[in-house]
PDB file of N, CA and C in Angstrom:
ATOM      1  N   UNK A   1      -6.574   6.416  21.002  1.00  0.00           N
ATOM      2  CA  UNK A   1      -5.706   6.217  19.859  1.00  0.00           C
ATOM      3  C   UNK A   1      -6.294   6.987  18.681  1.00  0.00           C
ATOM      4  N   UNK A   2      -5.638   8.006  18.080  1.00  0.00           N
ATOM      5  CA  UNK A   2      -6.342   8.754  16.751  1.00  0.00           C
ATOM      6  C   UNK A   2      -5.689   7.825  15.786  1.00  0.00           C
ATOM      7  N   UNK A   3      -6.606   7.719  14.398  1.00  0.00           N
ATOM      8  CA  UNK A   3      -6.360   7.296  13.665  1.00  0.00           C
ATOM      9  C   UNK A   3      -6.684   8.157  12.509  1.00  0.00           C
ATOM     10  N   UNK A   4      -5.805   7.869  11.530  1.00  0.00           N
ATOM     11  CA  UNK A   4      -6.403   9.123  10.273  1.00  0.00           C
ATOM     12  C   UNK A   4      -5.949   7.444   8.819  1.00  0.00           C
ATOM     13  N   UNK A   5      -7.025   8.236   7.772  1.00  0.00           N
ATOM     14  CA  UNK A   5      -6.725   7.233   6.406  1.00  0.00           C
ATOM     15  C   UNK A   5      -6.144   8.580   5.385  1.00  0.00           C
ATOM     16  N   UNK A   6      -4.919   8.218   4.746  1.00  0.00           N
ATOM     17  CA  UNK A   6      -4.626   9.222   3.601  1.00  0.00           C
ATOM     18  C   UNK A   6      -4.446   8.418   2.195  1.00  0.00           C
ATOM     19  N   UNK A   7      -4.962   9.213   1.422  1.00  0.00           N
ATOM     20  CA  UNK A   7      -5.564   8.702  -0.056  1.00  0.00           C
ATOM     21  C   UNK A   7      -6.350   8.660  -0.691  1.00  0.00           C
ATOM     22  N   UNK A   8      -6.326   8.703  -1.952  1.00  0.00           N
ATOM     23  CA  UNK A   8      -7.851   8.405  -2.817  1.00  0.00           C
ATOM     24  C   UNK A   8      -7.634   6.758  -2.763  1.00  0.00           C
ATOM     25  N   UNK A   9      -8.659   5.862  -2.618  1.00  0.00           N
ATOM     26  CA  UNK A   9      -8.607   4.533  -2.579  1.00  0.00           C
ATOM     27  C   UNK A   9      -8.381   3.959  -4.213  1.00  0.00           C
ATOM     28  N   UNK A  10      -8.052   2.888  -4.103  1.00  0.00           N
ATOM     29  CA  UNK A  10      -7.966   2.222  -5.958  1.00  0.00           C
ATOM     30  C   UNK A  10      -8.911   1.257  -5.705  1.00  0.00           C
ATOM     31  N   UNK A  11     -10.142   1.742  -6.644  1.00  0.00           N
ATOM     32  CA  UNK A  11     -10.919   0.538  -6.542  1.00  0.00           C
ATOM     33  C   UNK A  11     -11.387   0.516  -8.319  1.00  0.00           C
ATOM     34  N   UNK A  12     -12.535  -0.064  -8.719  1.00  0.00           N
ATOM     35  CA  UNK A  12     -12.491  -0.516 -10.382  1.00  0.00           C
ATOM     36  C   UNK A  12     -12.587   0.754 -10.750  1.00  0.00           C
ATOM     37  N   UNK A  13     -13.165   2.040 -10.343  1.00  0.00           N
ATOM     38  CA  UNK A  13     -13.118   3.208 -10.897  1.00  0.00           C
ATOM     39  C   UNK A  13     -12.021   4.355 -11.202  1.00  0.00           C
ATOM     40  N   UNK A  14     -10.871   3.609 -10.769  1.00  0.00           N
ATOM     41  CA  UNK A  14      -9.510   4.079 -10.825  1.00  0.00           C
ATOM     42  C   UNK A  14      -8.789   3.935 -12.398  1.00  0.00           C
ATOM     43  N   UNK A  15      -9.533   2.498 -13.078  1.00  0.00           N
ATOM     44  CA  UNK A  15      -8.820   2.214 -14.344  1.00  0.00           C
ATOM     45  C   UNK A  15      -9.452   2.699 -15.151  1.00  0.00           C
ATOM     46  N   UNK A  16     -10.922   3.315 -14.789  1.00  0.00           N
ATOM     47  CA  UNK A  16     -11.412   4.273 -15.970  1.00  0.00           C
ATOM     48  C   UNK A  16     -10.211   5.624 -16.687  1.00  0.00           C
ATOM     49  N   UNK A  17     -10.267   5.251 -17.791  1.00  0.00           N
ATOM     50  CA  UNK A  17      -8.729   6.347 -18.522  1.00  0.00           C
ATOM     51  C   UNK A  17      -7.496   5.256 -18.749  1.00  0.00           C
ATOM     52  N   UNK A  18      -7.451   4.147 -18.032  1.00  0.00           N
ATOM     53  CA  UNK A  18      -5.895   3.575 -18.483  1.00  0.00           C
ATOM     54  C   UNK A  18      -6.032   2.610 -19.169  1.00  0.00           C
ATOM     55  N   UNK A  19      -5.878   3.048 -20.460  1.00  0.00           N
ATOM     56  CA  UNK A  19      -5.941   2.140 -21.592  1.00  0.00           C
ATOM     57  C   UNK A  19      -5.617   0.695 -21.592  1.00  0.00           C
ATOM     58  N   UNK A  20      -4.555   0.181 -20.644  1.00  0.00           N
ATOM     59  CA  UNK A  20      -4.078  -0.822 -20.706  1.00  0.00           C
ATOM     60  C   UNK A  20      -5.090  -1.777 -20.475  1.00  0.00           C
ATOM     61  N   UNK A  21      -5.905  -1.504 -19.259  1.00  0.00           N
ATOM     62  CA  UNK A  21      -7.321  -2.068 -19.081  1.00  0.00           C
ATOM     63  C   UNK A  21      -8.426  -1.933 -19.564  1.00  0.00           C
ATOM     64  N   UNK A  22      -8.588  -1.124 -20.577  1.00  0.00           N
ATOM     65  CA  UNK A  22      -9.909  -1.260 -21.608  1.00  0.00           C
ATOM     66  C   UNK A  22     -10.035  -3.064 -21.906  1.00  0.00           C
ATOM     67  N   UNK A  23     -11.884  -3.260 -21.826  1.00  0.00           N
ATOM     68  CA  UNK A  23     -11.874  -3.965 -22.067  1.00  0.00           C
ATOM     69  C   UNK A  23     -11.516  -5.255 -21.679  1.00  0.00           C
ATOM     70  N   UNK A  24     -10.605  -4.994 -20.220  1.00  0.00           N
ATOM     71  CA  UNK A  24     -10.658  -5.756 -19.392  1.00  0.00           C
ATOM     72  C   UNK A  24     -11.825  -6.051 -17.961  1.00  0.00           C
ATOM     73  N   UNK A  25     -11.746  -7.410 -17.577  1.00  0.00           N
ATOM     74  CA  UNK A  25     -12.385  -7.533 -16.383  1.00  0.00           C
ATOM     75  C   UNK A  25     -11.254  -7.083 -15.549  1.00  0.00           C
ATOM     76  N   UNK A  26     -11.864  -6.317 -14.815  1.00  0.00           N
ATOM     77  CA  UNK A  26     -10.554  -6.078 -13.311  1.00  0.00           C
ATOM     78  C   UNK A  26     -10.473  -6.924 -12.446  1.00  0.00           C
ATOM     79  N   UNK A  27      -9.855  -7.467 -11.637  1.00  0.00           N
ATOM     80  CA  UNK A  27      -9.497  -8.192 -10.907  1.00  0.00           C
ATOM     81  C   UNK A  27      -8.805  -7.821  -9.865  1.00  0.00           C
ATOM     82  N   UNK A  28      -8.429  -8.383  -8.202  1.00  0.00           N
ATOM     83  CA  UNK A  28      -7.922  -8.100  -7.294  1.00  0.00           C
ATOM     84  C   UNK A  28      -6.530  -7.711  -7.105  1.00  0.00           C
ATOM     85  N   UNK A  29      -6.259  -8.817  -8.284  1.00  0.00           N
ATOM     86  CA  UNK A  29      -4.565  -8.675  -8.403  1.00  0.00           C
ATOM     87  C   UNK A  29      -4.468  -7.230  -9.224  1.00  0.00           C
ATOM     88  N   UNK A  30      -5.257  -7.066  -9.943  1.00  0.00           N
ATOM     89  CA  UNK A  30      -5.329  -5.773 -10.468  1.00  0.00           C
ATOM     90  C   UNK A  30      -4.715  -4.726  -9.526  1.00  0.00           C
ATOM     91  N   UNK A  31      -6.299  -4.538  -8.916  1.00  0.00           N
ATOM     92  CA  UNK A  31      -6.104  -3.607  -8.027  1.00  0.00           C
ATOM     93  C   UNK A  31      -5.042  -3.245  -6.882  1.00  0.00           C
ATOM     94  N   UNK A  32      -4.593  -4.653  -6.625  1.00  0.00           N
ATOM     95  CA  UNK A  32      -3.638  -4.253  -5.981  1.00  0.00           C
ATOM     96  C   UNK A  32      -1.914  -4.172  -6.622  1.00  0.00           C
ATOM     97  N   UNK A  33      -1.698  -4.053  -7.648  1.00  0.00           N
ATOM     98  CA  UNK A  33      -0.877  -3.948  -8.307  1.00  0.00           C
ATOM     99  C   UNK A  33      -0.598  -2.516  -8.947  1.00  0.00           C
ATOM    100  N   UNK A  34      -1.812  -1.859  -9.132  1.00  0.00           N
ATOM    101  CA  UNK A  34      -2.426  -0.200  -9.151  1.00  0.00           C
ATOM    102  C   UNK A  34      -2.090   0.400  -7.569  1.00  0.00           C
ATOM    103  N   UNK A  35      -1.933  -0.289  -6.820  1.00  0.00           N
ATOM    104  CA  UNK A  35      -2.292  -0.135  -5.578  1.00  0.00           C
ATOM    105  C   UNK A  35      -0.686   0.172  -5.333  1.00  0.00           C
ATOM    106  N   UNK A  36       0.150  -0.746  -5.544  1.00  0.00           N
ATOM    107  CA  UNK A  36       1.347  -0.712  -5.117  1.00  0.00           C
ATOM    108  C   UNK A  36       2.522   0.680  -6.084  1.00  0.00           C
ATOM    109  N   UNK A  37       1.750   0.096  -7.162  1.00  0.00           N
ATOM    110  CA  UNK A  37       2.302   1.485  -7.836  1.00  0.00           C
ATOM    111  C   UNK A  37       2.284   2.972  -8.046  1.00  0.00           C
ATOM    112  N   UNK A  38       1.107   3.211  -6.866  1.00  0.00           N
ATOM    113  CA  UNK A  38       0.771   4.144  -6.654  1.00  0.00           C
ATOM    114  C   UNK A  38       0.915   4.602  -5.046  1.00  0.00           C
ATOM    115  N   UNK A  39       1.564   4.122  -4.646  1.00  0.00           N
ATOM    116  CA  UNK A  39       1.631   4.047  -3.214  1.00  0.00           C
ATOM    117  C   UNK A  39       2.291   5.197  -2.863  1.00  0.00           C
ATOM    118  N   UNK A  40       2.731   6.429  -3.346  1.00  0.00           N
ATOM    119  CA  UNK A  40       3.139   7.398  -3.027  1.00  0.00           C
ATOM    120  C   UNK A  40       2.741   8.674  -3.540  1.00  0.00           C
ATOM    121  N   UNK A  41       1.783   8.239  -3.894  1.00  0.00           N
ATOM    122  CA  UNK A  41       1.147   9.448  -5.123  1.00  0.00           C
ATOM    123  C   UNK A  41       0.464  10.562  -3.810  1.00  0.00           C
ATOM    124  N   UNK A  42       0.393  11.442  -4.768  1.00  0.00           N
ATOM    125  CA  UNK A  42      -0.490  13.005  -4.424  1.00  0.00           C
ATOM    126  C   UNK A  42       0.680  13.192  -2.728  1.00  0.00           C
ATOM    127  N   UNK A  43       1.442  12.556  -2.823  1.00  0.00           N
ATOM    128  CA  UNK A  43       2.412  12.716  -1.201  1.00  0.00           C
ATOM    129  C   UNK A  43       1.043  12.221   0.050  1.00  0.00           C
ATOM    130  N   UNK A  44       0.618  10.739  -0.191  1.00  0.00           N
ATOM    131  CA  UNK A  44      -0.129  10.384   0.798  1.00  0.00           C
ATOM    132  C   UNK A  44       0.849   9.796   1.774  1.00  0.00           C
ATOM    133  N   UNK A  45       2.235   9.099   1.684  1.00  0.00           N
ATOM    134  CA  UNK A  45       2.837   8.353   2.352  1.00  0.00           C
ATOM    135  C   UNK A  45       3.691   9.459   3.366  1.00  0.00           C
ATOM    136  N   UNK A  46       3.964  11.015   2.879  1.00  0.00           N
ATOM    137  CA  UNK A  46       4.353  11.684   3.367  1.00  0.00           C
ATOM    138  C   UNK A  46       3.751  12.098   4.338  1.00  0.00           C
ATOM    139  N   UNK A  47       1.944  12.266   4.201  1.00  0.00           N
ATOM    140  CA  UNK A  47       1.134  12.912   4.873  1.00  0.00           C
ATOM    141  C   UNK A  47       1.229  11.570   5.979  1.00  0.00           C
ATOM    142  N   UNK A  48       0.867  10.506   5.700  1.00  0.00           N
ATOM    143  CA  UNK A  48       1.029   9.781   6.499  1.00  0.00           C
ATOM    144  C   UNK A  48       2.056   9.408   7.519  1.00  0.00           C
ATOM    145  N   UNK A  49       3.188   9.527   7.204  1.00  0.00           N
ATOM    146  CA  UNK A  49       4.258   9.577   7.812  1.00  0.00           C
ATOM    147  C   UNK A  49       3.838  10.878   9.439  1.00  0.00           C
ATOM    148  N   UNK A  50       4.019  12.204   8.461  1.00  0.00           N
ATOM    149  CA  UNK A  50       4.089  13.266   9.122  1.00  0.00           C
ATOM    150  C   UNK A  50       2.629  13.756  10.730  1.00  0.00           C
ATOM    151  N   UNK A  51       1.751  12.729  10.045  1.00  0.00           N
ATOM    152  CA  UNK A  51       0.402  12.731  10.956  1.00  0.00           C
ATOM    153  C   UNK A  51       1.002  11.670  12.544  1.00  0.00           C
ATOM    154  N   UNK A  52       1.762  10.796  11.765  1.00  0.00           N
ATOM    155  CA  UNK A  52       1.901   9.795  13.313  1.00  0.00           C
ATOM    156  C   UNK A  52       3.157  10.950  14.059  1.00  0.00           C
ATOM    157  N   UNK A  53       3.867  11.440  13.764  1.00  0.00           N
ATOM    158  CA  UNK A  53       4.896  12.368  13.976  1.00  0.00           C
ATOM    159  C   UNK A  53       4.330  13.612  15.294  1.00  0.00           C
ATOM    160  N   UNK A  54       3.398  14.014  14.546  1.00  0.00           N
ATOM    161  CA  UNK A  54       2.843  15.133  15.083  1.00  0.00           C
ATOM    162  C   UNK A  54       2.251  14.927  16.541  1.00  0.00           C
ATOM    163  N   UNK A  55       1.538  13.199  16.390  1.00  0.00           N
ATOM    164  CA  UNK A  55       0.699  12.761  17.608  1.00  0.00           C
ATOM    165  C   UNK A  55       1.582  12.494  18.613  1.00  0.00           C
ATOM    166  N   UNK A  56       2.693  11.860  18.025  1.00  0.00           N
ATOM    167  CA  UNK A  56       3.309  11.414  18.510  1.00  0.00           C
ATOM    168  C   UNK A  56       4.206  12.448  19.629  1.00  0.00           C
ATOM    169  N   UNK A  57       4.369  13.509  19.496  1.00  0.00           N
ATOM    170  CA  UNK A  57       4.616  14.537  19.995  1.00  0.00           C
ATOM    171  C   UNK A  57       3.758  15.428  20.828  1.00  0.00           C
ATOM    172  N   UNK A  58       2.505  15.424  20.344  1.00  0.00           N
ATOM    173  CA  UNK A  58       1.103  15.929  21.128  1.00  0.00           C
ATOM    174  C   UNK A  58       0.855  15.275  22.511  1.00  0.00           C
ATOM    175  N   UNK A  59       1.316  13.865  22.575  1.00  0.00           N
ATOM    176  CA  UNK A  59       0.653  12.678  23.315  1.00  0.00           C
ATOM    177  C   UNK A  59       2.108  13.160  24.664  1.00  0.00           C
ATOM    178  N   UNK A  60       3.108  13.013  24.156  1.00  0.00           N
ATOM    179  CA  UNK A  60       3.863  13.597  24.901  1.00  0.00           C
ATOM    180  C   UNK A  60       4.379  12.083  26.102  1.00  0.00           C
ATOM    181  N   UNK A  61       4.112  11.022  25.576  1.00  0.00           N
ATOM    182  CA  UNK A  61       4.166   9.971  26.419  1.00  0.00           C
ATOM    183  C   UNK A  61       5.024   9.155  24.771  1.00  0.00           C
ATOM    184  N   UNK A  62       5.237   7.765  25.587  1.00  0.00           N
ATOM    185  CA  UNK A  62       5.855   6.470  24.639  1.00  0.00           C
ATOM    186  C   UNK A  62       5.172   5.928  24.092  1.00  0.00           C
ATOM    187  N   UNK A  63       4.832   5.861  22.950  1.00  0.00           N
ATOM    188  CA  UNK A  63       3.771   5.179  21.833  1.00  0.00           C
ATOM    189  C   UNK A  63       4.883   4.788  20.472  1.00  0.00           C
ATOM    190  N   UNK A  64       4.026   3.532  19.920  1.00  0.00           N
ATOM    191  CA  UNK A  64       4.683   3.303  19.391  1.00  0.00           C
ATOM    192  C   UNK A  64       3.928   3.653  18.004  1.00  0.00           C
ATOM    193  N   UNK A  65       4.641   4.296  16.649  1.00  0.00           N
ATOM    194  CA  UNK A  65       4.284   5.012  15.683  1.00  0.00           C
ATOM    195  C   UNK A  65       3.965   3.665  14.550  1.00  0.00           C
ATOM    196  N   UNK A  66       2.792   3.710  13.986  1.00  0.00           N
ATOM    197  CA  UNK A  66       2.381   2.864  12.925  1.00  0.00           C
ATOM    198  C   UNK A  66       1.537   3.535  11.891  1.00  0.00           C
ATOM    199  N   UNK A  67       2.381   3.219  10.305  1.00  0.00           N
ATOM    200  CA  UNK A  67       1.833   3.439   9.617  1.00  0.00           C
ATOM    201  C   UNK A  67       1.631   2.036   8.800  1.00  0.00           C
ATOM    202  N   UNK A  68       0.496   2.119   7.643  1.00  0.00           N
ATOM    203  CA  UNK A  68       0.637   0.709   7.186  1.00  0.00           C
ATOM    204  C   UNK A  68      -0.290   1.290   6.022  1.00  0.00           C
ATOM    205  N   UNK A  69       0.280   0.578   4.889  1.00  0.00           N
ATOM    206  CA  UNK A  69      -0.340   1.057   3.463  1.00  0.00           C
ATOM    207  C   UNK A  69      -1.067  -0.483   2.873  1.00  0.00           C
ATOM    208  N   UNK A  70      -2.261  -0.585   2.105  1.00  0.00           N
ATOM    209  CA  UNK A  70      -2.988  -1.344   2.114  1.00  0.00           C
ATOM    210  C   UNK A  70      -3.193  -1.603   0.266  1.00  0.00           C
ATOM    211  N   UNK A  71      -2.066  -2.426   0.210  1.00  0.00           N
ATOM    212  CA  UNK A  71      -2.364  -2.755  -0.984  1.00  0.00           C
ATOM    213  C   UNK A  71      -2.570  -4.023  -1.764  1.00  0.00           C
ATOM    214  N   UNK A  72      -3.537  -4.744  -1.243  1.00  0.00           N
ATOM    215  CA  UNK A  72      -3.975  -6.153  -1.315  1.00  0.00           C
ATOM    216  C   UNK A  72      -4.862  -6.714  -2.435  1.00  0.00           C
ATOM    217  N   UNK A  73      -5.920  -5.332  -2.950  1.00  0.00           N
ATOM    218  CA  UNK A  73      -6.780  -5.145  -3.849  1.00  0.00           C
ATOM    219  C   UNK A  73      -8.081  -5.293  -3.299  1.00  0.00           C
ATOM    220  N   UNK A  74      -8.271  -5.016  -2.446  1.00  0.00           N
ATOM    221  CA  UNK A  74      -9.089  -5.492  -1.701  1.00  0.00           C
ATOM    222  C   UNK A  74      -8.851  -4.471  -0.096  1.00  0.00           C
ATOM    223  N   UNK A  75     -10.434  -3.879   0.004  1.00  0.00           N
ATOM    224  CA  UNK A  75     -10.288  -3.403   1.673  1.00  0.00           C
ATOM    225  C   UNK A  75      -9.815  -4.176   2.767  1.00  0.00           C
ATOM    226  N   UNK A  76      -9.200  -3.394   3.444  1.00  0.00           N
ATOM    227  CA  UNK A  76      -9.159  -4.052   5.391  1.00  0.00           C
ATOM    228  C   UNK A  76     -10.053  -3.218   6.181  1.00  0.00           C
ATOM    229  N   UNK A  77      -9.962  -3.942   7.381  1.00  0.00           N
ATOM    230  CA  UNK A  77     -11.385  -2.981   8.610  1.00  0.00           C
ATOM    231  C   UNK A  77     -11.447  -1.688   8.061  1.00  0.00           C
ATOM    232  N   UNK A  78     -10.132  -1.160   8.249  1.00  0.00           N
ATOM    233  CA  UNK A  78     -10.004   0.307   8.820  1.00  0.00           C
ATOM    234  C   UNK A  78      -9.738   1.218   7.612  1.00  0.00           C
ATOM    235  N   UNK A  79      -8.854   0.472   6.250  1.00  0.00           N
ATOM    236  CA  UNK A  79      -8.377   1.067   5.412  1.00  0.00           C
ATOM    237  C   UNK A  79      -8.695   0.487   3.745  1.00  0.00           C
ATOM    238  N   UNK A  80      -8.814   1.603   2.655  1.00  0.00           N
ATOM    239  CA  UNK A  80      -9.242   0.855   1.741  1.00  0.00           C
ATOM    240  C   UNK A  80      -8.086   0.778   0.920  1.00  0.00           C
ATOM    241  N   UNK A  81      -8.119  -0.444  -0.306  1.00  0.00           N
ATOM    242  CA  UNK A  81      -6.954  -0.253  -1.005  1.00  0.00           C
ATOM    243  C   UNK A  81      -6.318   0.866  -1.698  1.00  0.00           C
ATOM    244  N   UNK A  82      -4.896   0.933  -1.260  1.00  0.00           N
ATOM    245  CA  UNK A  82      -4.487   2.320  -1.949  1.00  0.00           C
ATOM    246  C   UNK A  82      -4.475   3.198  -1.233  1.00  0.00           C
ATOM    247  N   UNK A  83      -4.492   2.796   0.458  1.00  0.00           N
ATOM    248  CA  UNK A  83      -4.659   3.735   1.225  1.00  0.00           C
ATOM    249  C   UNK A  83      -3.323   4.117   2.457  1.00  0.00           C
ATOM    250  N   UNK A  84      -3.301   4.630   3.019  1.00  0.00           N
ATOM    251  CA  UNK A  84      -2.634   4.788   4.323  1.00  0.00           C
ATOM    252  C   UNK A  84      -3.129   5.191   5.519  1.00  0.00           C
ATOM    253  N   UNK A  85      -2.961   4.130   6.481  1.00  0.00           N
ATOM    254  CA  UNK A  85      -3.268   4.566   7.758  1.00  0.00           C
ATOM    255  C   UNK A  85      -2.450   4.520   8.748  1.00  0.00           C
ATOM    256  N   UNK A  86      -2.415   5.940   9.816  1.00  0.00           N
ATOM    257  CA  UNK A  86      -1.041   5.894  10.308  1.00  0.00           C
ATOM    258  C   UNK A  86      -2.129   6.169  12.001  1.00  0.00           C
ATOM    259  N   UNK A  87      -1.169   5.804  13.018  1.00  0.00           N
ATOM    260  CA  UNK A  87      -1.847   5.980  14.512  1.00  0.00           C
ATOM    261  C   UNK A  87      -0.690   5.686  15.098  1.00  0.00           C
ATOM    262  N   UNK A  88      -1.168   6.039  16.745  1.00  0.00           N
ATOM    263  CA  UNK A  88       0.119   5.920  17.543  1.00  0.00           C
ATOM    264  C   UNK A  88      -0.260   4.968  18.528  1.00  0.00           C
ATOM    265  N   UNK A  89       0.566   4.219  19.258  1.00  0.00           N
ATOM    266  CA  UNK A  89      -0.417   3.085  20.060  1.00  0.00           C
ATOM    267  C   UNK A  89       0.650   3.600  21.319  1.00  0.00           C
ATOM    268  N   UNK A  90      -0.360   4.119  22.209  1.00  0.00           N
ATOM    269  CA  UNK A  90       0.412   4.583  23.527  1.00  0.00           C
ATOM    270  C   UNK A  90       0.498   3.052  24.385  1.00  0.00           C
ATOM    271  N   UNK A  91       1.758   3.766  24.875  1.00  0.00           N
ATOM    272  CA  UNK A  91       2.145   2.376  26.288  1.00  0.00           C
ATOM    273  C   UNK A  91       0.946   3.134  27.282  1.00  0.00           C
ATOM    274  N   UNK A  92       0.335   2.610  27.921  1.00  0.00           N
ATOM    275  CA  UNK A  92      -0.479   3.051  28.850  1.00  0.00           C
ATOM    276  C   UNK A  92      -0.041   2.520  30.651  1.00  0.00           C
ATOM    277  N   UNK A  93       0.288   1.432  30.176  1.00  0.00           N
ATOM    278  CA  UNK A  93       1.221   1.030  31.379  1.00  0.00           C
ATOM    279  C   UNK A  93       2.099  -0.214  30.834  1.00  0.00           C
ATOM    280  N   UNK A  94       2.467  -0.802  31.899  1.00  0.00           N
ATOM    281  CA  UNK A  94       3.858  -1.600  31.676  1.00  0.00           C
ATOM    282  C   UNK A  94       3.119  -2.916  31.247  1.00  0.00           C
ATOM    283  N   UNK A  95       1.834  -3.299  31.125  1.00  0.00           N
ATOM    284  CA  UNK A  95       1.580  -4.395  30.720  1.00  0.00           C
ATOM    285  C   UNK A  95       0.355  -4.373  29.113  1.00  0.00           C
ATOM    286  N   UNK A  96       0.974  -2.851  28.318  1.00  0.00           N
ATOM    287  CA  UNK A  96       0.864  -2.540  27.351  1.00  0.00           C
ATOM    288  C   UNK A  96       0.731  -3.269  26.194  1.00  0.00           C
ATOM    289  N   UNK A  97      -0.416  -3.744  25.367  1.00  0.00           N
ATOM    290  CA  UNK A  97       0.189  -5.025  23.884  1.00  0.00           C
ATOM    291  C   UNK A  97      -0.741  -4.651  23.162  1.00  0.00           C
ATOM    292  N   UNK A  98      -0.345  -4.463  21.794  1.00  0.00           N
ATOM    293  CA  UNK A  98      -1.073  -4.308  20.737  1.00  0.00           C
ATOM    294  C   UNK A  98      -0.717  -5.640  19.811  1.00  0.00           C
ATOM    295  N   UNK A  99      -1.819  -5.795  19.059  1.00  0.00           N
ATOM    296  CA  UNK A  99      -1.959  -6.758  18.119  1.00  0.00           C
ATOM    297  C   UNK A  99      -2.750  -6.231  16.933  1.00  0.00           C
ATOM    298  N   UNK A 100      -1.777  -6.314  15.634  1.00  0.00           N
ATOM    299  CA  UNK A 100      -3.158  -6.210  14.610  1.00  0.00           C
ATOM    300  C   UNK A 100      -2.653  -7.216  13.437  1.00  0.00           C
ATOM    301  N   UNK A 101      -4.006  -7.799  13.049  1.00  0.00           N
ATOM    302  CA  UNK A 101      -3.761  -8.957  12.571  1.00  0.00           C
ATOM    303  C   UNK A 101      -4.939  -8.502  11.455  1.00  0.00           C
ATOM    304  N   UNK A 102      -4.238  -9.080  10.195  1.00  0.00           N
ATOM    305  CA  UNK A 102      -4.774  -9.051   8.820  1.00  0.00           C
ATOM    306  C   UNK A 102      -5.488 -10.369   8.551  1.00  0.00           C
ATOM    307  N   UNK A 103      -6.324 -10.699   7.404  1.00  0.00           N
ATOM    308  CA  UNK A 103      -6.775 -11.519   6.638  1.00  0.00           C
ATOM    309  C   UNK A 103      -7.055 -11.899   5.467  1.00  0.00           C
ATOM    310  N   UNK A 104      -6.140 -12.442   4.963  1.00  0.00           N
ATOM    311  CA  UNK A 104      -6.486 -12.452   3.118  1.00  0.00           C
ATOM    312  C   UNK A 104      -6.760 -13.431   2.468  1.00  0.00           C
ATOM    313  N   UNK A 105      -7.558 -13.426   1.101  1.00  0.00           N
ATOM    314  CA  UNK A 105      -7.256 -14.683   0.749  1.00  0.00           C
ATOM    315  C   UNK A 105      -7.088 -14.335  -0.968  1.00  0.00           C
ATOM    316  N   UNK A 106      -6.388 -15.697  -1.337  1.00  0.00           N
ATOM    317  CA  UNK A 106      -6.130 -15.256  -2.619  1.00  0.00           C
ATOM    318  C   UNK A 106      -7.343 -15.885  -3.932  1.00  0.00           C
ATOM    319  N   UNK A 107      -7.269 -14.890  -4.529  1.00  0.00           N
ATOM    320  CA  UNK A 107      -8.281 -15.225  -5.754  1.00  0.00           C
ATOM    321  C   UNK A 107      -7.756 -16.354  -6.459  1.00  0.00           C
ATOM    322  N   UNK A 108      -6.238 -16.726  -6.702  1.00  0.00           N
ATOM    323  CA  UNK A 108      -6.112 -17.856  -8.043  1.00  0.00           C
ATOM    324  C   UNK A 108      -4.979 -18.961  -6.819  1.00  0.00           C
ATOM    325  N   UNK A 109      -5.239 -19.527  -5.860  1.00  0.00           N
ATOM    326  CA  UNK A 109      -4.224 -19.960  -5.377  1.00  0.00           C
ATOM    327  C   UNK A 109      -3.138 -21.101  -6.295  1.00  0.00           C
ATOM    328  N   UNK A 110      -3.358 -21.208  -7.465  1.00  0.00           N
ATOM    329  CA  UNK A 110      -2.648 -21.778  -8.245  1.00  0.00           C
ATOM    330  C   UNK A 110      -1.444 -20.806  -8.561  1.00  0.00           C
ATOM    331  N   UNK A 111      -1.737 -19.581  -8.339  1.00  0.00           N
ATOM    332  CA  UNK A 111      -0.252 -18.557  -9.276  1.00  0.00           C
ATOM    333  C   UNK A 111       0.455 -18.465  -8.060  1.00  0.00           C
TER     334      UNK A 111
END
């Protein structure tokens, strides 16, 4: 299974320059709110798109195409916030299963 990450990640060094956050503590919700609003920038979602495309065609078999953008504020395994990661998950045979399973938790569970 190839996997590729496209993006510059958003982490606290991202709000250096945006005034709105001077002077603020950053926070998760932050980041991932930077995260979401930026989710298409520099054409990462394109690149991403176009990378599972390509494999997907290379492999020349039935896979199923996944991309998934990571904007939680906070890293996952494979991808950091603000990121995209796209792969192809080949059927290899008829008793073929993928699973991917996330984990989060929230900083203020009151909001």
């Amino acid at each position: 299974m190839a996997c590729h990450v496209f993006g510059t990640s958003v982490t606290d060094a991202t709000f250096k320059g945006m005034t709105e956050y001077n002077h603020k503590a950053i926070q998760a919700v932050d980041r991932a709110r930077v995260a979401l609003e930026m989710k298409n920038a520099e054409g990462k979602d394109i690149e991403a798109r176009n990378f599972v495309d390509k494999i997907q065609t290379a492999i020349e078999r039935k896979g199923v195409r996944c991309v998934i953008y990571n904007a939680t504020g906070g890293p996952l395994k494979l991808v950091a916030n603000g990121q995209w990661a796209s792969f192809v998950h080949e059927k290899v045979n008829a008793a073929s299963i993928t699973a991917l399973v996330f984990e989060a938790t929230q900083d203020n569970p009151t909001r």
